[in-house]
Protein backbone atom coordinates (compact mmCIF):
# COMPACT_ATOMS: atom_id res chain seq x y z
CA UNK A 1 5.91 27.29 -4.51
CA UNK A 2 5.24 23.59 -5.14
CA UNK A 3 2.23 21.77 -4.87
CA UNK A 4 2.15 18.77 -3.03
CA UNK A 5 -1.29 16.32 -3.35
CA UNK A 6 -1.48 13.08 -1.59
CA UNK A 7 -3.83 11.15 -2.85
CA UNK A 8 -5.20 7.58 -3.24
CA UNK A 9 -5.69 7.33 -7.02
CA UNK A 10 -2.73 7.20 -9.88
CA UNK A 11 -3.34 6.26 -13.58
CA UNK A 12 -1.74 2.93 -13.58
CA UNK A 13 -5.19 1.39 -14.80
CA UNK A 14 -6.35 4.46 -17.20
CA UNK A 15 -3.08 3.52 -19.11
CA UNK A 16 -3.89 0.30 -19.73
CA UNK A 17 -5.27 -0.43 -23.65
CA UNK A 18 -8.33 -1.83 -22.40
CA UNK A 19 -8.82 1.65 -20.77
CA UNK A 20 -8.93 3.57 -23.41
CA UNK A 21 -12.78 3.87 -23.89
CA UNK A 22 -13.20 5.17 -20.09
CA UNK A 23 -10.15 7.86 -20.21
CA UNK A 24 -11.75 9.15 -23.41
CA UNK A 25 -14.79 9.64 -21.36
CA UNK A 26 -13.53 10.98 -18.35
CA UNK A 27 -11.11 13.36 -20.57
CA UNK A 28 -15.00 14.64 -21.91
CA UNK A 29 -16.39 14.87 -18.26
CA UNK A 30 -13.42 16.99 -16.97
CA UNK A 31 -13.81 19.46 -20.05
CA UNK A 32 -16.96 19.68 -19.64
CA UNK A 33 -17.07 20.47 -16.42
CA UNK A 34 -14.37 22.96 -16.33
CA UNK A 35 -16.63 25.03 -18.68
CA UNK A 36 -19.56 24.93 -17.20
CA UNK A 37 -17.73 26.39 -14.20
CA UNK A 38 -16.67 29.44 -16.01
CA UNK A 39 -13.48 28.35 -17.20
CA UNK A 40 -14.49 28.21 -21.17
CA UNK A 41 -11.40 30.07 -22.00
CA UNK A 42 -9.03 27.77 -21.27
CA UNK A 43 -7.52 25.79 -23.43
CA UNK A 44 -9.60 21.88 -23.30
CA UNK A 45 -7.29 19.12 -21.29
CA UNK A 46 -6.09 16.41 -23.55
CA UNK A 47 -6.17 12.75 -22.16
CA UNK A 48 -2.35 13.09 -21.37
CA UNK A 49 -3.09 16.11 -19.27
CA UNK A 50 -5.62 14.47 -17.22
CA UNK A 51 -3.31 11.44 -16.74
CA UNK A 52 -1.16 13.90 -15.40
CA UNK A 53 -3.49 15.51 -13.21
CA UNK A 54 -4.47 12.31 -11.22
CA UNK A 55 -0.93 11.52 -10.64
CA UNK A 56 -0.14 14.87 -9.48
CA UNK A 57 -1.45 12.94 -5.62
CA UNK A 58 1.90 11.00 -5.59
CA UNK A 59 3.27 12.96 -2.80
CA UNK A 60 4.67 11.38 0.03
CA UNK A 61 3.48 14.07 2.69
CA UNK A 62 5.39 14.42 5.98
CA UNK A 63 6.18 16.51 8.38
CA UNK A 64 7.65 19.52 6.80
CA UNK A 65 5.92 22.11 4.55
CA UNK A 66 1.98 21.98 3.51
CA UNK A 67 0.58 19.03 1.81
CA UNK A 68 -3.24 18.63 0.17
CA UNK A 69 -4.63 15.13 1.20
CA UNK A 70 -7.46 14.11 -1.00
CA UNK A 71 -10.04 10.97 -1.44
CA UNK A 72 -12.06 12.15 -4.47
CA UNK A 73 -14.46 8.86 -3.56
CA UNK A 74 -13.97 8.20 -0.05
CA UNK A 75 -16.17 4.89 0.59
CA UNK A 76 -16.53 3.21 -2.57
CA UNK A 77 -18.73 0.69 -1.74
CA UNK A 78 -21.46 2.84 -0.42
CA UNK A 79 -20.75 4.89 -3.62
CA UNK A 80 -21.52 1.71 -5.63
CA UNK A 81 -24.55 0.86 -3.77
CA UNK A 82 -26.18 4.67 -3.88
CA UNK A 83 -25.53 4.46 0.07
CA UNK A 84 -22.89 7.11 2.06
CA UNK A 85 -20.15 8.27 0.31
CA UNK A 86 -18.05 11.56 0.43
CA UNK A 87 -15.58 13.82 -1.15
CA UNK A 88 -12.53 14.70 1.30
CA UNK A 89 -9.86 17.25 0.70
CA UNK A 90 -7.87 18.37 3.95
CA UNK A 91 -4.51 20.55 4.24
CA UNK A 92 -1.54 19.78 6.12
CA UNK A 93 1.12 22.61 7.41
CA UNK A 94 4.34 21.24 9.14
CA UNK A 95 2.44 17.67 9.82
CA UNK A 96 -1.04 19.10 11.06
CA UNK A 97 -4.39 19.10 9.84
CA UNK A 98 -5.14 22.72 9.58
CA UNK A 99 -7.90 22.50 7.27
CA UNK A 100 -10.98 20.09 6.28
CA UNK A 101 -13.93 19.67 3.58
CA UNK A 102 -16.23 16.65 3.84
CA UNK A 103 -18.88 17.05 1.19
CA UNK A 104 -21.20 13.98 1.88
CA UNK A 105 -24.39 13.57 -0.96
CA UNK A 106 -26.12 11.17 0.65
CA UNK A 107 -26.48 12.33 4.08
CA UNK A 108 -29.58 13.54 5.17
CA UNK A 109 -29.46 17.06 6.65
CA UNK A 110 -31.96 16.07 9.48
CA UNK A 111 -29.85 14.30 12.30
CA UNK A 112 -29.25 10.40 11.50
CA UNK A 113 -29.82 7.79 14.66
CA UNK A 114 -29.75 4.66 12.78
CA UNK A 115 -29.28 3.21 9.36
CA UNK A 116 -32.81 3.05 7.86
CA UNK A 117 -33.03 6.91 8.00
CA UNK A 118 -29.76 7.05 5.47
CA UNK A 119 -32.43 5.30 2.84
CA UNK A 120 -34.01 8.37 1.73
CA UNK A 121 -33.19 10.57 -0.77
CA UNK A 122 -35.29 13.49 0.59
CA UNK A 123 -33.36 16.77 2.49
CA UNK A 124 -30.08 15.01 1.86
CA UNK A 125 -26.34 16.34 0.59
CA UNK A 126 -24.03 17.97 3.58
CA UNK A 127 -21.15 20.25 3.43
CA UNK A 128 -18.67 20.39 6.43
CA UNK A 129 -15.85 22.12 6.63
CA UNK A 130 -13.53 23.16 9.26
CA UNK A 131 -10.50 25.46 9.89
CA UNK A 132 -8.05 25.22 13.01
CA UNK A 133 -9.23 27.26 15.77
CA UNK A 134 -12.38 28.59 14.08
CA UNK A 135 -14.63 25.67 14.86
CA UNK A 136 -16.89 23.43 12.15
CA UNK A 137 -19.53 24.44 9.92
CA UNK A 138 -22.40 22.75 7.96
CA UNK A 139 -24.37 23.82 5.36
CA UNK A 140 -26.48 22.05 2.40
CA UNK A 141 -25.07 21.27 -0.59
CA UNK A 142 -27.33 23.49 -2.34
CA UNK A 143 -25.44 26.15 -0.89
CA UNK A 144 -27.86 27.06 2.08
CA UNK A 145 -26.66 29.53 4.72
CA UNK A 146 -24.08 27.60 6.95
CA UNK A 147 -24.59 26.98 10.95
CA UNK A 148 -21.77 26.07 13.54
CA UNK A 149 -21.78 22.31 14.31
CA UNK A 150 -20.42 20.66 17.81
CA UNK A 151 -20.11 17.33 18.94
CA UNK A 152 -23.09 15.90 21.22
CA UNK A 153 -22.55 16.69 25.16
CA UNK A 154 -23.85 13.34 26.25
CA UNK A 155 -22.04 12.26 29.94
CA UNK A 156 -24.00 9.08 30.16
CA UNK A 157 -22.46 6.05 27.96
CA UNK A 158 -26.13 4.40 28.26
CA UNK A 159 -27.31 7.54 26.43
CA UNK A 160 -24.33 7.50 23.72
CA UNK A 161 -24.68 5.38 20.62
CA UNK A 162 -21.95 4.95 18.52
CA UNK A 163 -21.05 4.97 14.64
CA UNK A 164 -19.32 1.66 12.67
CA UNK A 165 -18.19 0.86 9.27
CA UNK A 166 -20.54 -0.36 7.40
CA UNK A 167 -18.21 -3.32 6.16
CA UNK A 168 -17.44 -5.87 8.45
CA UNK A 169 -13.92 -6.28 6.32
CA UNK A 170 -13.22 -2.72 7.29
CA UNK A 171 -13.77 -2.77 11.23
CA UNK A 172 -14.26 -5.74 13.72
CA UNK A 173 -18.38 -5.21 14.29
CA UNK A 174 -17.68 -7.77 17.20
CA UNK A 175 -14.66 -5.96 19.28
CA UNK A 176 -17.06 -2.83 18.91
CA UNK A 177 -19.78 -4.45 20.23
CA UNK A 178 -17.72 -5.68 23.34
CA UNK A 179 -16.05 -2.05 23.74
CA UNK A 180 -20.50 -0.69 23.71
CA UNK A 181 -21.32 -3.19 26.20
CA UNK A 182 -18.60 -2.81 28.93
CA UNK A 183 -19.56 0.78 28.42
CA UNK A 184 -23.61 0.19 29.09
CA UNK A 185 -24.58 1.68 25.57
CA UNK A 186 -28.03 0.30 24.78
CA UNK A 187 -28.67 1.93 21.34
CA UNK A 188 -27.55 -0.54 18.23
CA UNK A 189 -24.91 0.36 16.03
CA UNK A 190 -25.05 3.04 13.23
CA UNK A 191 -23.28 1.61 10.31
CA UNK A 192 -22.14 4.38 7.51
CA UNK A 193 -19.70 3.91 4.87
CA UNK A 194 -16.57 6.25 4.40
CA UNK A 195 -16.04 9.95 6.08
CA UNK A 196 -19.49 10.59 6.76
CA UNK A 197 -19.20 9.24 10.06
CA UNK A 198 -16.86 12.04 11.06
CA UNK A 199 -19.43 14.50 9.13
CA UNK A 200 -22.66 13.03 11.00
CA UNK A 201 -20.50 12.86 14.44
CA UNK A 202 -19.47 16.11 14.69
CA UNK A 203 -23.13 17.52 14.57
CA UNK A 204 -23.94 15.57 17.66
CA UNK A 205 -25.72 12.62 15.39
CA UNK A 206 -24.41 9.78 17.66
CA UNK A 207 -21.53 10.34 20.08
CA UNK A 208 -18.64 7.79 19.65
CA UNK A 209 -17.28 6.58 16.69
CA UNK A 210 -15.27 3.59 16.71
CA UNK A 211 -12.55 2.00 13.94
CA UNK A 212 -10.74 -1.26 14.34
CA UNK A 213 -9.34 -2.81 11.13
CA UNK A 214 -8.02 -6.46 10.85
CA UNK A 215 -4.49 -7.23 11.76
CA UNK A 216 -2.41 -6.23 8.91
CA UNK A 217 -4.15 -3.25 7.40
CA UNK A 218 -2.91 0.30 7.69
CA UNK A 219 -4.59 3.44 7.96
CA UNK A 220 -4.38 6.29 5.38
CA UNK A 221 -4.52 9.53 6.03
CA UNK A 222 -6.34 10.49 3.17
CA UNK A 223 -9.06 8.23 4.85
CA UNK A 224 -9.22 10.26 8.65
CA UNK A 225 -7.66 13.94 7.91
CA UNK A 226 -10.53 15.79 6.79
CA UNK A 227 -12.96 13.83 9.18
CA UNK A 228 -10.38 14.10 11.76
CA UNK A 229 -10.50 18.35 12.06
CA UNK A 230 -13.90 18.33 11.52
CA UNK A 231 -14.42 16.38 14.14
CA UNK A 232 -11.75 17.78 16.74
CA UNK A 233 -12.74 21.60 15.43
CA UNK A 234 -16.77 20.36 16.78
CA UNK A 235 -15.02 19.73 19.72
CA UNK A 236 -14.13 16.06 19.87
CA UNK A 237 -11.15 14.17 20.15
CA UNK A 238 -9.81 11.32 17.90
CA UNK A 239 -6.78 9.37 19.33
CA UNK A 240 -5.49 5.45 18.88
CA UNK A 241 -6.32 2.61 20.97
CA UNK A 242 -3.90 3.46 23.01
CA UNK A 243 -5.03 7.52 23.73
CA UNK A 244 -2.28 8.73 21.47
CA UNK A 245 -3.36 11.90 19.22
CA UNK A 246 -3.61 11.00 15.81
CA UNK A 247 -0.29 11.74 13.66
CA UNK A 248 -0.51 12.98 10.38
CA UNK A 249 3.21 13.64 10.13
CA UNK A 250 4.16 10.76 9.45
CA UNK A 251 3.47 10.50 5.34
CA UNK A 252 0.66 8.27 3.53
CA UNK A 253 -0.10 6.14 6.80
CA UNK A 254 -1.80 6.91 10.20
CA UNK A 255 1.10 4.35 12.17
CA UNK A 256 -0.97 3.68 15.33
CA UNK A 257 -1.84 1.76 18.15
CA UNK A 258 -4.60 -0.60 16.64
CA UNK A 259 -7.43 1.48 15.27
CA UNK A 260 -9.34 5.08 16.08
CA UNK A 261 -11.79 6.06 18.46
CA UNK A 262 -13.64 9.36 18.68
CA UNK A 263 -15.89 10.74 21.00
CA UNK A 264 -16.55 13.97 22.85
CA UNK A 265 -14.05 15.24 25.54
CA UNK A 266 -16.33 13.92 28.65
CA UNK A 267 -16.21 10.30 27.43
CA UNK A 268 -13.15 9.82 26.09
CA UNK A 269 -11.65 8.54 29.51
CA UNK A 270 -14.40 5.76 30.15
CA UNK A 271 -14.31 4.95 26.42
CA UNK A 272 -10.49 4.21 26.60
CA UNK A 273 -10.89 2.30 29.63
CA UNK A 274 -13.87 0.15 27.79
CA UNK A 275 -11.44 0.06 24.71
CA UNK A 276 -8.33 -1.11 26.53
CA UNK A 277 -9.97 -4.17 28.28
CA UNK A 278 -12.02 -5.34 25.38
CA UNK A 279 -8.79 -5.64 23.26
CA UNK A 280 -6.74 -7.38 26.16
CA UNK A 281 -10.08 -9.97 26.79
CA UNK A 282 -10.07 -10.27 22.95
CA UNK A 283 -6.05 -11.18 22.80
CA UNK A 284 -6.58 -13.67 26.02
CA UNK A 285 -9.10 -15.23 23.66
CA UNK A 286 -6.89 -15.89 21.11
């Protein structure tokens, strides 16, 4: 059978002369670790074979067949500033998500309700992971025992509060904070980079999560899959602007109805509402 990665990464830069330096490093790392994880035997990767490796995530993805969707460094900004980051591997069989890891090593394992509780470094490091029709599970990274996750239960938009991007370049902070205040939500923003979001929301952290990019930009779905079963195995729901299910059938991009909201199954109705008549007061605006 053939394997089929799609991934963000390809080697274009590692190729370049200038490169040379960090591939030889990175060709160490990946021997390395291979046998410190039991895997001495093997014969060591040359810098070729790695090359090789990382462009093995070419594939297009669509709807037929099973595809691996992986962002080895999903948020690479928070990465860069020792904030949220996480690993994201997900598995797609005839154009659905069937299958989701989010490993997160920054998140704290103690429920997160706004941003200065992602500054320390104390209890933190999550594992989720999710298969269709089986529900989602968390565990430490440590490899603790795991526990089954779900979504919070909150009715009451006042009582929900609601996750961001942490960039402003990746979501409009100011159509979110229209959507949160037609809805009556009173708690300020929680703004995490990268898949986390999905990781934190799905444990009943905060209870709406909310994604609009800038005109122009298109979603990958190496950026939502794993975060997206996680999430919808917890019991939420993730759909476009529009309530349209998210489509992962599609190939490298989420082609959608202006960004991605998420919430739990009570509030999704009200949400929508609030989302459909911030973005028509924002386009009258215009």
């Amino acid at each position: 059978m053939s394997f089929s990665l799609v991934a963000e990464e390809d080697s274009e830069d590692l190729r370049k002369e200038e490169a040379q330096g960090m591939l030889k490093r990175i060709t160490e790392l990946v021997n390395e670790t291979l046998a410190s994880d039991g895997m001495a035997d093997m014969m060591p990767l040359s810098e070729e074979d790695v090359l090789v490796a990382i462009d093995s995530g070419k594939s297009e993805g669509g709807p037929h067949g099973q595809h691996w969707v992986l962002d080895p460094i999903d948020g690479t900004k928070g990465f860069l500033r020792g904030d949220q980051y996480a690993i994201a591997l997900a598995l797609l069989d005839e154009g659905k998500v069937v299958l989701g890891v989010l490993a997160c090593p920054n998140l704290p394992l103690a429920a997160v309700a706004s941003h200065n509780q992602l500054i320390s470094k104390d209890d933190v490091g999550c594992l989720f992971y999710a298969h269709v029709g089986t529900g989602t599970y968390m565990q430490s990274l440590d490899g603790s025992k795991s526990t089954k996750v779900h979504v919070s239960a909150t009715e009451n938009p006042e009582e929900a509060s609601f996750f961001e991007s942490f960039e402003a370049a990746h979501s409009m902070h100011d159509l979110s904070g229209l959507i949160a205040k037609k809805l009556g939500v009173k708690a300020p923003p929680v703004r995490i980079d990268s898949q986390a979001k999905y990781g934190a929301l799905s444990r009943g952290d905060g209870a709406i999560y909310l994604r609009f990019p800038h005109k122009g930009y298109r979603e990958k779905i190496w950026d939502h899959a794993a975060g997206y079963i996680v999430v919808a195995e917890a019991g939420g729901v993730a759909t476009d602007a529009a309530g349209n299910p998210l489509d992962f059938s599609r190939g490298r991009y989420l082609d959608m109805d202006t960004g991605i909201i998420v919430t739990n199954q009570k509030l999704m109705p009200a949400l929508l509402k609030a989302v459909q008549e911030s973005l028509k007061e924002k386009a009258s605006s215009l």
